[in-house]
Protein backbone atom coordinates (compact mmCIF):
# COMPACT_ATOMS: atom_id res chain seq x y z
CA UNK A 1 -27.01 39.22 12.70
CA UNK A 2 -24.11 40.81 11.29
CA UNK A 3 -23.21 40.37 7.59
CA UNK A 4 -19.88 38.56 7.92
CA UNK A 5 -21.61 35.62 9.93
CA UNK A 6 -23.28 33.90 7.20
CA UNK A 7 -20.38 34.65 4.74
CA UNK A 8 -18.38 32.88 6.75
CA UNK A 9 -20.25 30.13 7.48
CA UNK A 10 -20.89 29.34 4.09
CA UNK A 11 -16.82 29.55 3.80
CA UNK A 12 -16.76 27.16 6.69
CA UNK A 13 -19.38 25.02 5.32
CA UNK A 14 -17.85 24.96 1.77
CA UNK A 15 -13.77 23.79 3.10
CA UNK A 16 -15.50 21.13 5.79
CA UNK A 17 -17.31 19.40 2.10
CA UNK A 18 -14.10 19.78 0.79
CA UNK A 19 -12.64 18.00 3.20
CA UNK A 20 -14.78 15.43 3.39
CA UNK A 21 -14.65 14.56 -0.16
CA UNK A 22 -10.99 14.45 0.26
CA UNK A 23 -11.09 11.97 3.00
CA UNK A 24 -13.72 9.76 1.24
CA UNK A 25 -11.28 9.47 -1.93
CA UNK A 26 -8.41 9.37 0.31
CA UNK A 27 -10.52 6.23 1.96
CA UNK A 28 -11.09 4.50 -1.47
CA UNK A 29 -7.41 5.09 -2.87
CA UNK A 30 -5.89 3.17 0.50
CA UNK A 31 -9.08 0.33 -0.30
CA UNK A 32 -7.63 0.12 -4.04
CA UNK A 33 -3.63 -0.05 -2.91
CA UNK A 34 -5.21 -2.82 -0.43
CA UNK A 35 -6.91 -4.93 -3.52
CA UNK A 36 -3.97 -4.51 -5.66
CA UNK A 37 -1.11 -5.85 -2.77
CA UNK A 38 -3.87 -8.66 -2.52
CA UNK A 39 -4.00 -9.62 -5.98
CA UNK A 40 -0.40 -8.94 -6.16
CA UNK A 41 0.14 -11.48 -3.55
CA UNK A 42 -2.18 -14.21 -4.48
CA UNK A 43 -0.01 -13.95 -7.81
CA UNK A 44 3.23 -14.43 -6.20
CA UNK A 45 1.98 -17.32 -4.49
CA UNK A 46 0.85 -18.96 -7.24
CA UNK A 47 3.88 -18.35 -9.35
CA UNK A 48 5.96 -19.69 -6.37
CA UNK A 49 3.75 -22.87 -6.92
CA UNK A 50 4.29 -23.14 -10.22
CA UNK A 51 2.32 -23.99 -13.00
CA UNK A 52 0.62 -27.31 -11.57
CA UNK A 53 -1.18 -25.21 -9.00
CA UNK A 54 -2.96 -22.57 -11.17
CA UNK A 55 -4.32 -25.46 -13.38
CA UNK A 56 -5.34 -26.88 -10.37
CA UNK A 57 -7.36 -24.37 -8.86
């Protein structure tokens, strides 16, 4: 086996973890913008209420 091949597998190897790792945090930011237009929302709602409704709850 040539020299080059495990080289560049480890190369290959090395970028397609990098990648990954990318996509996972890439995955979590989009799951955090989610919960904040969530909480942002159930905030609106409540303010649109008014103050009778927060007590409420």
């Amino acid at each position: 086996m040539p020299l080059y091949v495990p080289v560049l597998l480890f190369i290959l190897t090395g970028s397609l973890g990098k990648l990954i790792q990318q996509r996972q945090e890439l995955v979590a930011h989009e799951e955090y913008v989610k919960l904040l237009r969530n909480r942002q929302a159930i905030i609106l709602r409540m303010l649109d209420e008014g103050p009778e409704s927060i007590v409420s709850r």
